[in-house]
Protein backbone atom coordinates (compact mmCIF):
# COMPACT_ATOMS: atom_id res chain seq x y z
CA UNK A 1 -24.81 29.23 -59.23
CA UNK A 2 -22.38 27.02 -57.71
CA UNK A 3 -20.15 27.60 -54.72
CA UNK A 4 -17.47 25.63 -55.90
CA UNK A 5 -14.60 28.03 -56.41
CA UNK A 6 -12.15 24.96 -58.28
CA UNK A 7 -12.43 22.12 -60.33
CA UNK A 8 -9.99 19.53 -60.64
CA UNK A 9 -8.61 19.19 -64.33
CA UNK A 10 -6.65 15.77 -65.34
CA UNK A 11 -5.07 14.91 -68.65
CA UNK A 12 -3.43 11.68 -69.71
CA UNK A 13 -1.39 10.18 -72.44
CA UNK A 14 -1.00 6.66 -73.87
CA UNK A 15 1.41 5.38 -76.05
CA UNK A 16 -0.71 2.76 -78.27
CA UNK A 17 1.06 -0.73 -79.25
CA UNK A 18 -1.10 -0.62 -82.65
CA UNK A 19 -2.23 2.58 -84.65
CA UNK A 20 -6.39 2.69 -83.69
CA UNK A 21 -7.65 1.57 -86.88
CA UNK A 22 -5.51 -2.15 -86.24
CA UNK A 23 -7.55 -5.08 -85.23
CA UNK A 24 -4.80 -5.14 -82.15
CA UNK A 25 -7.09 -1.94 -80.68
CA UNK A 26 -10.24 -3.15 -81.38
CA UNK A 27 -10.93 -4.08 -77.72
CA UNK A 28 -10.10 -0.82 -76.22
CA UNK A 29 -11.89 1.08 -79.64
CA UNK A 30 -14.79 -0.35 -79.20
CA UNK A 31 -15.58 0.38 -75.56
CA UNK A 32 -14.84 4.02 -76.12
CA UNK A 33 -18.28 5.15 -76.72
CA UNK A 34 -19.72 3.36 -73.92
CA UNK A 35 -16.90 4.64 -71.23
CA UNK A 36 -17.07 8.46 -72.53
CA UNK A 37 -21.04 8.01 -72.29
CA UNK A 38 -20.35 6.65 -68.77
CA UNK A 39 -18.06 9.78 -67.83
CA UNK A 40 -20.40 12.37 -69.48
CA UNK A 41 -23.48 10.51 -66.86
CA UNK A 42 -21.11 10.09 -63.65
CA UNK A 43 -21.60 12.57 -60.55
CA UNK A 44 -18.81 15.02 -60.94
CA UNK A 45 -18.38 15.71 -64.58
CA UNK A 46 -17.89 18.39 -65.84
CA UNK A 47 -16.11 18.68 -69.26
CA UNK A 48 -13.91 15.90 -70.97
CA UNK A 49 -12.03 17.28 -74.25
CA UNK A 50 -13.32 15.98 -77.58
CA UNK A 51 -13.16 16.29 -81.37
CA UNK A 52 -17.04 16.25 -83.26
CA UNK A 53 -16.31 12.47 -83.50
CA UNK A 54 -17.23 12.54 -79.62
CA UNK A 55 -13.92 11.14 -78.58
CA UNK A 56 -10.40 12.64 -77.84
CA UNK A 57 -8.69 9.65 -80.45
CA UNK A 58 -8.15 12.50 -83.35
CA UNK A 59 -6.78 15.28 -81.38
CA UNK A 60 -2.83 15.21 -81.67
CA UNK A 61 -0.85 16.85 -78.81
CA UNK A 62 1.58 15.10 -79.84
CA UNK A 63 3.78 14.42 -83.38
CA UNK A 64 3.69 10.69 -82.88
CA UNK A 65 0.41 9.43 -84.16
CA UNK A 66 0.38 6.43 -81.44
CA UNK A 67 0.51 9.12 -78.63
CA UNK A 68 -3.04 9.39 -77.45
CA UNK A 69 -3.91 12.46 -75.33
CA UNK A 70 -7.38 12.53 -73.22
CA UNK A 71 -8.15 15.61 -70.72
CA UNK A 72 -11.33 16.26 -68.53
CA UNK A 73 -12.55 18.38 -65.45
CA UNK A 74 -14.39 17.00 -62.58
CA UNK A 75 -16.08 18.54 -59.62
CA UNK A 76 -13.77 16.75 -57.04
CA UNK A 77 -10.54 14.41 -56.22
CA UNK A 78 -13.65 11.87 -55.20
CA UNK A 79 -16.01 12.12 -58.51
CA UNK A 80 -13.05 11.51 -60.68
CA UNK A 81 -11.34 8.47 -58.55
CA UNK A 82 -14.51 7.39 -58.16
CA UNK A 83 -15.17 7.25 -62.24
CA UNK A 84 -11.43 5.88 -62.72
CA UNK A 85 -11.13 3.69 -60.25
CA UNK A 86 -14.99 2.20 -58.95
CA UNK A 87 -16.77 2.35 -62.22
CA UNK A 88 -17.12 0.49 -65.22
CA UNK A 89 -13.95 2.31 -66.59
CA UNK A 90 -11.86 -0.06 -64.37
CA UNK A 91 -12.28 -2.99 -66.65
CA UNK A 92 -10.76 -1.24 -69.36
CA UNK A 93 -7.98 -0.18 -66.94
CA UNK A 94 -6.97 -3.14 -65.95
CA UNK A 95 -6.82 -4.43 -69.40
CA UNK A 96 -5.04 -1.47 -70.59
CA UNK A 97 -1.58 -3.72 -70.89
CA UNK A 98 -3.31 -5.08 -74.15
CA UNK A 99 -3.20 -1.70 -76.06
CA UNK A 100 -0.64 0.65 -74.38
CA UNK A 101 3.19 0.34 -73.67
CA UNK A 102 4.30 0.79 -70.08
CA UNK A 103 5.22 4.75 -69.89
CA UNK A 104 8.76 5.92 -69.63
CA UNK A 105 8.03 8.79 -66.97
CA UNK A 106 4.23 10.38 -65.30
CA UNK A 107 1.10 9.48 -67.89
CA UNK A 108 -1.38 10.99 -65.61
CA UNK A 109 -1.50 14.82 -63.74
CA UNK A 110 -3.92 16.39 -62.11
CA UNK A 111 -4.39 20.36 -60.72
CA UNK A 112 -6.98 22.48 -59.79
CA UNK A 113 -8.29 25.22 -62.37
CA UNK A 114 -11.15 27.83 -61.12
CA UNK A 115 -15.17 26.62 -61.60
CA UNK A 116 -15.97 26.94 -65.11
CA UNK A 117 -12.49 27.16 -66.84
CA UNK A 118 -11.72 25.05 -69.07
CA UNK A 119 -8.09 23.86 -69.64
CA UNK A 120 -5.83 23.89 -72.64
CA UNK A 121 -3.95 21.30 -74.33
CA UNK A 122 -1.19 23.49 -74.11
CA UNK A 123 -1.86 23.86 -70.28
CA UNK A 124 -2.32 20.14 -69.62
CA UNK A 125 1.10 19.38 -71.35
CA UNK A 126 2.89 22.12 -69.04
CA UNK A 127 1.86 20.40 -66.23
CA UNK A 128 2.71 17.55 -67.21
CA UNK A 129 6.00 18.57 -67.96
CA UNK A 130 5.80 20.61 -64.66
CA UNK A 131 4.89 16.72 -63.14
CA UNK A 132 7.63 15.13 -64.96
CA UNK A 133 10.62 17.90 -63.38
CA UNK A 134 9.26 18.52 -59.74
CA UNK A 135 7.28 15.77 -58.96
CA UNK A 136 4.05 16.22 -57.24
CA UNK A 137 3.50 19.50 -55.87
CA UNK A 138 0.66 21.49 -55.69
CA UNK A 139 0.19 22.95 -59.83
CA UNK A 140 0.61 19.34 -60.98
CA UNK A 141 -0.09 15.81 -58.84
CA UNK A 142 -1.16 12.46 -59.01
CA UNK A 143 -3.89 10.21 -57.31
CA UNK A 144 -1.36 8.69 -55.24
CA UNK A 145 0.35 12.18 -54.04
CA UNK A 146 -2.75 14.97 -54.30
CA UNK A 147 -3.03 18.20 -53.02
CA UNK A 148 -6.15 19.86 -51.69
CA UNK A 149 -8.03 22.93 -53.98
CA UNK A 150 -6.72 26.03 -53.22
CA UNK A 151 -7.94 27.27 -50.24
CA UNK A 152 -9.40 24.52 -48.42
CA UNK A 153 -8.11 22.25 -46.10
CA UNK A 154 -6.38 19.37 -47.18
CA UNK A 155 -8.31 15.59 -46.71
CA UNK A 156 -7.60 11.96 -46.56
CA UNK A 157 -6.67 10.83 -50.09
CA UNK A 158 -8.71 8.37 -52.01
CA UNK A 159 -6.62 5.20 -52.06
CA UNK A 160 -5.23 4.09 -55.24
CA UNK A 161 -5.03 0.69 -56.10
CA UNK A 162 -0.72 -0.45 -56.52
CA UNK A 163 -1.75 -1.96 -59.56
CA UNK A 164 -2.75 0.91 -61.23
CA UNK A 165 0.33 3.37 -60.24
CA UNK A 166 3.55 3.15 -62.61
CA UNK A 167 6.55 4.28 -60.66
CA UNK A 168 8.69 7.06 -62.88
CA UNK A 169 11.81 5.71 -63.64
């Protein structure tokens, strides 16, 4: 059994240029089974949401059909930057200009849920709400302003890349 008594839970949304069938997406559609295969091996994973078609690409949070919602749960702060940010999801990332529109307001949230729970879409999208009215506090934060799992004592940050933080309006 493990000690762990959190998990860190993110969700994020992206507002496609193209619906995913267009040739536009074909770049980012076709990497999708080798970046969820590279999540499901990295240290730290624990759950990432997804329909039978092993991807999150058919589950609708939203009512617009280019809004694409994606939500998983990692051990740590440190397995998931690490998997964002120093693996081979970064190519992707950067290249993410190609397929997605700039967001209006926060895109990414992050907050602590207790060892083996599993979050909700409907608790992922009330943080990110929570995200989008307070700003970074401790139910809902970023990379680039994180808060420490309850209980423990807070540590020095992963840094984030500029490039890859989009200010809120």
């Amino acid at each position: 059994m493990s000690s762990r008594r959190f998990s860190l839970a993110q969700a994020n949304v992206a507002h496609m240029v193209a619906p995913l069938e267009d040739p536009v997406m074909d770049g980012f559609r076709t990497q999708l089974p080798r970046i969820n295969a590279l999540a499901d091996a990295s240290p730290g994973f624990v759950w990432r949401l997804q329909s039978d078609a092993g991807d999150a690409t058919s589950i609708r949070a939203f009512d617009d059909p280019l809004l694409l919602f994606n939500m998983s749960v990692w051990e740590s702060l440190e397995s998931l930057h690490a998997y964002v940010y120093k693996s081979e999801h970064v190519a992707p990332l950067r290249a993410r200009k190609q397929w997605f529109r700039l967001p209006a307001g926060p895109h990414l949230v992050l907050w602590w849920v207790a060892a083996g729970q599993l979050p909700s879409v409907g608790e992922a999208l009330g943080k990110l709400e929570q995200l989008r009215t307070h700003g970074p506090t401790a139910a809902a934060f970023t990379f680039r302003n994180p808060f420490p799992a309850p209980g423990t004592k807070p540590t020095r940050p992963p840094e984030v890349d500029a490039e890859f933080c989009v200010a809120a309006p």
